[in-house]
N, C-alpha and C. Protein backbone atom coordinates (compact mmCIF):
# COMPACT_ATOMS: atom_id res chain seq x y z
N UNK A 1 -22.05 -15.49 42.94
CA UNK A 1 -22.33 -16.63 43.79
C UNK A 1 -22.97 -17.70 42.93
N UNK A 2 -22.83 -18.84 43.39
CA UNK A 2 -23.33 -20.13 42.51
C UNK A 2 -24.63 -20.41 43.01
N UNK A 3 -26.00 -20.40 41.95
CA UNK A 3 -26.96 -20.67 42.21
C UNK A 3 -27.40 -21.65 42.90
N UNK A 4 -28.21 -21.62 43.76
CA UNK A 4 -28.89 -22.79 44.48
C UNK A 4 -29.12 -23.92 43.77
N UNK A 5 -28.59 -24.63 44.91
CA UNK A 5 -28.23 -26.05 44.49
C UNK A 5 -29.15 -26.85 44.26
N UNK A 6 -29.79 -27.50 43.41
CA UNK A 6 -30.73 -28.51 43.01
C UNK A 6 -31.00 -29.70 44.14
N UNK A 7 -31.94 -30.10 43.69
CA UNK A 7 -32.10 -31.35 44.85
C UNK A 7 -31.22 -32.06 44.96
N UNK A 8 -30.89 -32.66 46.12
CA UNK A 8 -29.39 -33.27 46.20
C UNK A 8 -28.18 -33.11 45.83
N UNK A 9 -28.03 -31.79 45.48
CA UNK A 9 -26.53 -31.53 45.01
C UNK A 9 -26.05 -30.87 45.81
N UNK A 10 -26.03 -30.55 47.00
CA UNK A 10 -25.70 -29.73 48.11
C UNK A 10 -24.89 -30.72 48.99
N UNK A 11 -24.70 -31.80 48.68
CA UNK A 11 -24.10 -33.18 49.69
C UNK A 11 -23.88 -33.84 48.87
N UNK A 12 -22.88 -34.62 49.65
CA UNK A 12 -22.34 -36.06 48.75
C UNK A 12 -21.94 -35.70 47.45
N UNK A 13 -22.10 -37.06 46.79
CA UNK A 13 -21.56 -36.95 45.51
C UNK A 13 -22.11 -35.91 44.32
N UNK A 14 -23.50 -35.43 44.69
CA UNK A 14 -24.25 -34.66 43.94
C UNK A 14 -23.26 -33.57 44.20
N UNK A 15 -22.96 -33.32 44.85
CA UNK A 15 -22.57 -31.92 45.01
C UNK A 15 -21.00 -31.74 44.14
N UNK A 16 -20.21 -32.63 44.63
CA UNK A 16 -19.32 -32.87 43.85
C UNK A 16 -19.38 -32.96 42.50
N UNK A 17 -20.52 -33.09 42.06
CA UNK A 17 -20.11 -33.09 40.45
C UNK A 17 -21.09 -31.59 40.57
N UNK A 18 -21.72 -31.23 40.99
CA UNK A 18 -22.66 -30.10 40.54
C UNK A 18 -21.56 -28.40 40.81
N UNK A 19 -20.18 -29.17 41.48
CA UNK A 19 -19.34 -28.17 41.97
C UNK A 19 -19.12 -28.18 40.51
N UNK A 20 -18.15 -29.37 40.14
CA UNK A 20 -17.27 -29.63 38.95
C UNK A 20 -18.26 -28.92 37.71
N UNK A 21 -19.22 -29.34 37.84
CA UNK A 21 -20.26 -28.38 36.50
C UNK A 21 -19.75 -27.11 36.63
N UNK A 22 -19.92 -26.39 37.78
CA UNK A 22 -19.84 -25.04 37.99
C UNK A 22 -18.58 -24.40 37.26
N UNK A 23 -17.74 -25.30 37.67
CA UNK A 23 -16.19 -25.13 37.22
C UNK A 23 -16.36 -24.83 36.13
N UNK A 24 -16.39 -25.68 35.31
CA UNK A 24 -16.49 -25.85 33.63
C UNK A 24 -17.87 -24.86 33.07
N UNK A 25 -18.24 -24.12 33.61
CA UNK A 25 -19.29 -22.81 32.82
C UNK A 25 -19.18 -21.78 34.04
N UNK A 26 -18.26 -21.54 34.49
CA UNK A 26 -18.12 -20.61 35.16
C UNK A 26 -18.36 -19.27 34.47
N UNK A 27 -19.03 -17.85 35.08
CA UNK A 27 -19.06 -16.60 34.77
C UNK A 27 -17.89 -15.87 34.18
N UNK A 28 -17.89 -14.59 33.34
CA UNK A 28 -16.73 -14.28 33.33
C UNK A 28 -16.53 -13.10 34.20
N UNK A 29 -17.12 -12.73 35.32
CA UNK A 29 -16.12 -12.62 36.26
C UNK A 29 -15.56 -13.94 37.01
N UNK A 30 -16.30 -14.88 37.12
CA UNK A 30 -15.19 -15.60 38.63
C UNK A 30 -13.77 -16.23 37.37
N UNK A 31 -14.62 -16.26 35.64
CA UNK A 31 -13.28 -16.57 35.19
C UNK A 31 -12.12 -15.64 35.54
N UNK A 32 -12.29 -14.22 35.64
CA UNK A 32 -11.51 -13.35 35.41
C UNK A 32 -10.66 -13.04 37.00
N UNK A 33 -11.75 -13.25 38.37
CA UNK A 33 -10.82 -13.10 39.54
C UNK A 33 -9.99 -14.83 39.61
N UNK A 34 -10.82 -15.80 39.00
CA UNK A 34 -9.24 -16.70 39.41
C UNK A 34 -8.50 -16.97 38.63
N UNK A 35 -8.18 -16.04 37.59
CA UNK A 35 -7.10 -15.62 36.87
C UNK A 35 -5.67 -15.34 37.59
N UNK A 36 -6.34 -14.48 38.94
CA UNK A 36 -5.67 -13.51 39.90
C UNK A 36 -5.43 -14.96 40.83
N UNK A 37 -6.19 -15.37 41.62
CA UNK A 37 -6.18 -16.53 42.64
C UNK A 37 -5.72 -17.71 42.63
N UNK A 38 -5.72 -18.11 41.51
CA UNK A 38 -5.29 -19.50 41.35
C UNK A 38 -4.03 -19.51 41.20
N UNK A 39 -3.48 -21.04 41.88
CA UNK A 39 -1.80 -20.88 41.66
C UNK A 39 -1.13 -20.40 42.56
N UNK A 40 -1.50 -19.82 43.67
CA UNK A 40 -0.96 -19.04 44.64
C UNK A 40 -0.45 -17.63 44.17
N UNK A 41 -1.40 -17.37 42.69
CA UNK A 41 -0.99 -16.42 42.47
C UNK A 41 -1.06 -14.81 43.45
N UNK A 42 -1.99 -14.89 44.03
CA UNK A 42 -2.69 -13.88 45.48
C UNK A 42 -1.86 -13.68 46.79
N UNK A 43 -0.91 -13.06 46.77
CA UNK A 43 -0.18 -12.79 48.15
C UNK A 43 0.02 -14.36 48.64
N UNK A 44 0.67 -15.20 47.64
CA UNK A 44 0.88 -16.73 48.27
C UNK A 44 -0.22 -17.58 48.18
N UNK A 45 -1.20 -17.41 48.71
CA UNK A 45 -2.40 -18.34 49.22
C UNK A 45 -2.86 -18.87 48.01
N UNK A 46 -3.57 -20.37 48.68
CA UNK A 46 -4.33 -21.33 48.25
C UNK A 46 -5.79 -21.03 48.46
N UNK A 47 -6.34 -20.67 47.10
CA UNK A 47 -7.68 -20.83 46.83
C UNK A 47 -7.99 -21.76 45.99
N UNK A 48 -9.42 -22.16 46.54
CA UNK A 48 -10.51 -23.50 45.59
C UNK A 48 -11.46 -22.86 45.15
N UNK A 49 -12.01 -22.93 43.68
CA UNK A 49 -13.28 -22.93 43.32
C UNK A 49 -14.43 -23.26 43.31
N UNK A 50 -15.62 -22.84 43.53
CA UNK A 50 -16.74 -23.73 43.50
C UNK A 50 -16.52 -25.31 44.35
N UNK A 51 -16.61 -24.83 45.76
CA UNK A 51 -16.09 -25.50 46.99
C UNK A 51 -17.49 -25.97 47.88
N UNK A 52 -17.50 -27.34 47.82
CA UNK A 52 -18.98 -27.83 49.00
C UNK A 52 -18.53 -27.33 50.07
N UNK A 53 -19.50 -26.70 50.99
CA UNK A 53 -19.52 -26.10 52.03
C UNK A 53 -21.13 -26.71 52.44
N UNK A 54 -20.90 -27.66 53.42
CA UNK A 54 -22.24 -28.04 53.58
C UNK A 54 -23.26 -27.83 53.05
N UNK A 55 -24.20 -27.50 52.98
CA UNK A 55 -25.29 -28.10 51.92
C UNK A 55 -25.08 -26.89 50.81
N UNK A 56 -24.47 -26.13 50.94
CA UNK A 56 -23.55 -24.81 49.88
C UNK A 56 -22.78 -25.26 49.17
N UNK A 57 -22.02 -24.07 47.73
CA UNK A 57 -21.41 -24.21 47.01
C UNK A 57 -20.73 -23.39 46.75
N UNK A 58 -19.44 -22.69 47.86
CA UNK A 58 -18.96 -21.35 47.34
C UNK A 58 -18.27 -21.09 46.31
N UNK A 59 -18.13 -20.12 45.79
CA UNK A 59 -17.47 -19.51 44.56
C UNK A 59 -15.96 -19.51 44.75
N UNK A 60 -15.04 -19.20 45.78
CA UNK A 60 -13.77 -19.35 46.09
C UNK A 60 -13.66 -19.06 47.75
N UNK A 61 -12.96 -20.22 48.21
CA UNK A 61 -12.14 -20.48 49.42
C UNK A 61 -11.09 -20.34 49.67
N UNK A 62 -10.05 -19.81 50.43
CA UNK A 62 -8.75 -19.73 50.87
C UNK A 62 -8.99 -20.06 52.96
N UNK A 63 -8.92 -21.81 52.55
CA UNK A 63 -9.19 -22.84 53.89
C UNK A 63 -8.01 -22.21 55.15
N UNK A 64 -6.81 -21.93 54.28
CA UNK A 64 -5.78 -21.06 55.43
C UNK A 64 -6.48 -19.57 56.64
N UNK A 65 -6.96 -19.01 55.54
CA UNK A 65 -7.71 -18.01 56.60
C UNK A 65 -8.79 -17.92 56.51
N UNK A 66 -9.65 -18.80 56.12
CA UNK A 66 -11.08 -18.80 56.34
C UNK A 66 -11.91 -17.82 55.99
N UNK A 67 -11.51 -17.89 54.79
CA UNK A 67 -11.89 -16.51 53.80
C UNK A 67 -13.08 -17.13 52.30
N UNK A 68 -13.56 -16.74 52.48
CA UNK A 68 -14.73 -17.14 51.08
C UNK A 68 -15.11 -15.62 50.76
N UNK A 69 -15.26 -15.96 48.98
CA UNK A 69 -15.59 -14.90 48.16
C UNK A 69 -16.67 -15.36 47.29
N UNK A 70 -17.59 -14.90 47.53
CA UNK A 70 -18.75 -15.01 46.99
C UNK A 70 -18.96 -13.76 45.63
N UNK A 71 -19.31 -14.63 44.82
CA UNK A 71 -19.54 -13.51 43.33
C UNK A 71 -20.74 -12.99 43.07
N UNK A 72 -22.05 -12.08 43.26
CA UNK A 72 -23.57 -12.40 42.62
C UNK A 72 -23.71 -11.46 41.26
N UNK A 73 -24.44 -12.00 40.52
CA UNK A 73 -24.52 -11.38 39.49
C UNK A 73 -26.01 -10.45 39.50
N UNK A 74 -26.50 -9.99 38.37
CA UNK A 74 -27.52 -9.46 38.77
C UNK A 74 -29.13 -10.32 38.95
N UNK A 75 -28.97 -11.67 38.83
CA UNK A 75 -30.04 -11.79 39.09
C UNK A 75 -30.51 -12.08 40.53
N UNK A 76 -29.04 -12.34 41.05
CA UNK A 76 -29.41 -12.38 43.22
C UNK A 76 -29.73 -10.96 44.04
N UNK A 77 -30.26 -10.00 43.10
CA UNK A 77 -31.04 -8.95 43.72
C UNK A 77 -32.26 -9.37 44.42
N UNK A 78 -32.97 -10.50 44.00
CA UNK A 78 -34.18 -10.93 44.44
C UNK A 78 -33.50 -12.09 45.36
N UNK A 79 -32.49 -12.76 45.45
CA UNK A 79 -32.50 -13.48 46.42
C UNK A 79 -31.33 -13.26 47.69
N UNK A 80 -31.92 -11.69 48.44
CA UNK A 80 -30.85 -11.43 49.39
C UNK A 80 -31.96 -12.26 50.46
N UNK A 81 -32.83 -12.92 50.59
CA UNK A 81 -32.73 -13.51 52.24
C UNK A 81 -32.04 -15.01 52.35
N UNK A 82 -32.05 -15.45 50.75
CA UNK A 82 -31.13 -16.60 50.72
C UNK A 82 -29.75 -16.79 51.03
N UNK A 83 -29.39 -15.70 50.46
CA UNK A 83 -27.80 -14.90 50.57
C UNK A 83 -27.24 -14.82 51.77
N UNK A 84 -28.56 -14.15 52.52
CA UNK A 84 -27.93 -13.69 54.05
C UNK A 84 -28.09 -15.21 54.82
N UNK A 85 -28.80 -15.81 54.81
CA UNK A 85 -29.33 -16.98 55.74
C UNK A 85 -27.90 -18.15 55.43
N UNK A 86 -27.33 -17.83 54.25
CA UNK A 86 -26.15 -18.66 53.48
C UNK A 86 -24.78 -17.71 54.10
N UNK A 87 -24.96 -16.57 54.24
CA UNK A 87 -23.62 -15.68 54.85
C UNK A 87 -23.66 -16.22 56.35
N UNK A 88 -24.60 -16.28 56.93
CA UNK A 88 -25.02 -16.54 58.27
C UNK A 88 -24.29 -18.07 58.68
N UNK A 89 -24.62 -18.75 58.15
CA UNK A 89 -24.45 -19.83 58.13
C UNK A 89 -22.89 -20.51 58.08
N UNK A 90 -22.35 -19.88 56.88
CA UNK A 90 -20.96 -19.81 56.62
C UNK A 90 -20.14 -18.88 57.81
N UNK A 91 -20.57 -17.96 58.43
CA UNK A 91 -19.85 -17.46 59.55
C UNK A 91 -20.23 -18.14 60.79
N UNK A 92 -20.96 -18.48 60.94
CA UNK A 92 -21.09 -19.21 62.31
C UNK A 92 -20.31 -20.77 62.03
N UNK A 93 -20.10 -20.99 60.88
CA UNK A 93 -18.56 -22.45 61.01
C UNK A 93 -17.17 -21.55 61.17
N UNK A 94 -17.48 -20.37 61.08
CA UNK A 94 -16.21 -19.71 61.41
C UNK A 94 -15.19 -18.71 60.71
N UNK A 95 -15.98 -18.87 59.22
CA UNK A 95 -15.54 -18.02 57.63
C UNK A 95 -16.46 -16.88 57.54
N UNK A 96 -14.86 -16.18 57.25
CA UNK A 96 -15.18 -14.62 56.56
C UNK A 96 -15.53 -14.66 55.57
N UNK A 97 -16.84 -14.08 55.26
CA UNK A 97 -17.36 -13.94 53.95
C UNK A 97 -17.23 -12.72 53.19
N UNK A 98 -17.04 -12.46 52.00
CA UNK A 98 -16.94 -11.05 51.24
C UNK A 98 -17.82 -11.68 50.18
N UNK A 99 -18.70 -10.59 49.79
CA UNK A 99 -19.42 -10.54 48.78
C UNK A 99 -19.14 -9.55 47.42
N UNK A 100 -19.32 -9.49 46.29
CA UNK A 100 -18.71 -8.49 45.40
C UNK A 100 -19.68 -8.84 44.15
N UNK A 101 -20.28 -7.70 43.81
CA UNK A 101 -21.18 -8.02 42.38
C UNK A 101 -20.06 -7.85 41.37
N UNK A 102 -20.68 -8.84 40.20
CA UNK A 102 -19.49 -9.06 39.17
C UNK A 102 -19.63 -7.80 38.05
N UNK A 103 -20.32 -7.39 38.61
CA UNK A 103 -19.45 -5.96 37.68
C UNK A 103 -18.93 -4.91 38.55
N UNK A 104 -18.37 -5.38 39.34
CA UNK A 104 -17.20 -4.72 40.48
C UNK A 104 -15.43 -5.64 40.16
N UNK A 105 -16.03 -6.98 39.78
CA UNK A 105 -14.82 -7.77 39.18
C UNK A 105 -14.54 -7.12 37.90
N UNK A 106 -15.46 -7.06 37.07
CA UNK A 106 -15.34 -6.84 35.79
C UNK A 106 -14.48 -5.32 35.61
N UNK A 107 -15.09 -4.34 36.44
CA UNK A 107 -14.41 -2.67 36.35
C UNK A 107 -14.09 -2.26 37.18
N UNK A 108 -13.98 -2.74 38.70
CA UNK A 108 -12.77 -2.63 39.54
C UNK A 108 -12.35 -3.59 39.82
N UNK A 109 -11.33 -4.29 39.32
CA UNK A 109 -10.74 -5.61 39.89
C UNK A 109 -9.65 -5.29 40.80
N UNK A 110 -8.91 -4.15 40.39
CA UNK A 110 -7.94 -3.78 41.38
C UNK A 110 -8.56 -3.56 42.85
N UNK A 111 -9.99 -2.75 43.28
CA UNK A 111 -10.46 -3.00 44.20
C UNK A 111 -10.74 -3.60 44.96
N UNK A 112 -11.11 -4.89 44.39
CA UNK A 112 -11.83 -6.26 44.67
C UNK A 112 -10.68 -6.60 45.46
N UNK A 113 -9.68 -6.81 44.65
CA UNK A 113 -8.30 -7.56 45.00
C UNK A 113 -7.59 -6.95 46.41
N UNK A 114 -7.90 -6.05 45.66
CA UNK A 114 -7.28 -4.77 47.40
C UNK A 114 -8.49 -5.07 48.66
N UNK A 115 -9.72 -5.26 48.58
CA UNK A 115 -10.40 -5.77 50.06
C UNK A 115 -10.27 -7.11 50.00
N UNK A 116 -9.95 -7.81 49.14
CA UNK A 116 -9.31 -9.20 49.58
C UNK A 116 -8.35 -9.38 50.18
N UNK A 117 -7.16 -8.80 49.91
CA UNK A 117 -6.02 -8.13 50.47
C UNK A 117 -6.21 -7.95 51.51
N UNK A 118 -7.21 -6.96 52.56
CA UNK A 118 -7.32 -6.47 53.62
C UNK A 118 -7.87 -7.29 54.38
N UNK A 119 -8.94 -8.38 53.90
CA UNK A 119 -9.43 -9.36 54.89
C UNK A 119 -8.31 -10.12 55.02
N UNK A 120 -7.70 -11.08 54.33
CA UNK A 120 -6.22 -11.29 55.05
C UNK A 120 -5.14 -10.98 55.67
N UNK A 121 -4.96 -9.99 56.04
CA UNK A 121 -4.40 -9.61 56.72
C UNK A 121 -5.05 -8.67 58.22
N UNK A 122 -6.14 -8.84 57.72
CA UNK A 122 -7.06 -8.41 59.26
C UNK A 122 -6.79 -10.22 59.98
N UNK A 123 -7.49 -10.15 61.31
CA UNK A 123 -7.42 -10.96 61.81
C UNK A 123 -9.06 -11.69 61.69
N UNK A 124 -8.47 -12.94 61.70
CA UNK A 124 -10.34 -13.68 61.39
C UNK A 124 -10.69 -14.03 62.42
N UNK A 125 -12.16 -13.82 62.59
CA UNK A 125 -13.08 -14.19 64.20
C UNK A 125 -12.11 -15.87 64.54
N UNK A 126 -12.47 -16.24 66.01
CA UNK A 126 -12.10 -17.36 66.06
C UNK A 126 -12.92 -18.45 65.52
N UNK A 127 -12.10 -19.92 65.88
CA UNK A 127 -13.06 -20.93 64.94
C UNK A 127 -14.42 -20.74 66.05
N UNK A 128 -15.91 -21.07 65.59
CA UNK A 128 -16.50 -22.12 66.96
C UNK A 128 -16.04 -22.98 67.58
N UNK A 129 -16.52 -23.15 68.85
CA UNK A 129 -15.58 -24.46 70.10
C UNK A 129 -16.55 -25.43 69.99
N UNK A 130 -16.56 -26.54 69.59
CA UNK A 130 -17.54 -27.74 69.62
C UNK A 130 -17.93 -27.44 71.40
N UNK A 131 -19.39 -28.19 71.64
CA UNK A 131 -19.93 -28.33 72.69
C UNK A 131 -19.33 -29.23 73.59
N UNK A 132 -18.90 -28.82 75.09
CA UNK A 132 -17.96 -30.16 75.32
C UNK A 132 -18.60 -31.09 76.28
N UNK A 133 -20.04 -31.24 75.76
CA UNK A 133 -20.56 -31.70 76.24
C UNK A 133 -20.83 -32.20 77.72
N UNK A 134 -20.13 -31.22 78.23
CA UNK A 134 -20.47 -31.29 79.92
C UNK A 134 -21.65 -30.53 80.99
N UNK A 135 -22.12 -29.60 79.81
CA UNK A 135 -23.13 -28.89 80.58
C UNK A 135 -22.53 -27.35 81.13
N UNK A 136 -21.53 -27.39 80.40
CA UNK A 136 -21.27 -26.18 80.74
C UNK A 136 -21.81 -25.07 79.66
């Protein structure tokens, strides 16, 4: 997963370039799963890297099924209430989240790939219904 975002880089234009940083020093696992992802190389689908997600920055998106893959390495052992409050968050707009430590990319990638596999083709919660503002 991509470290917490600095002041103002979670929005707007900050974020946009603090994505594009990400890009260009990426880990070598997320180098190594969008090896697999990119290109439609993955059972067809379109994934993005290091993607603004409101005041977030996920590691890879596939916007078709509302699928995000989050990478952590070992130093987000100390930050699972950030993690969860950020999983939380990302599922209540309506995305499936999978999480995978990168040395699960690194020495099971076939795994990885295979529960990626399976969340697409499971069915994804529905979107949220905006409020329709009637009081109901």
């Amino acid at each position: 997963m991509s470290p917490r975002p600095r002041a103002g880089e979670g929005s707007g234009r900050g974020a946009l370039n603090y994505a594009r940083d990400l890009r260009s020093h990426a880990t070598e696992a997320e180098q190594l799963l969008w090896r697999y992802l990119r290109a439609r190389r993955f059972m067809g689908l379109k994934f993005k890297r290091q993607k603004p997600m409101g005041c977030f920055i996920v590691d890879f998106i596939c916007l078709e099924h509302r699928l995000i893959i989050e990478l952590d390495g070992g130093q987000h052992a100390d930050q699972m209430d950030y993690d969860q409050a950020r999983t939380l968050w990302l599922e209540s707009q309506g995305f499936v989240v999978l999480r995978f430590w990168n040395h699960d990319v690194m020495k099971q990638l076939e795994g990885v790939l295979e529960r990626i596999g399976q969340a697409v083709v499971a069915p994804s919660p529905p979107t949220p219904s905006p409020a329709s503002g009637r009081g109901e």
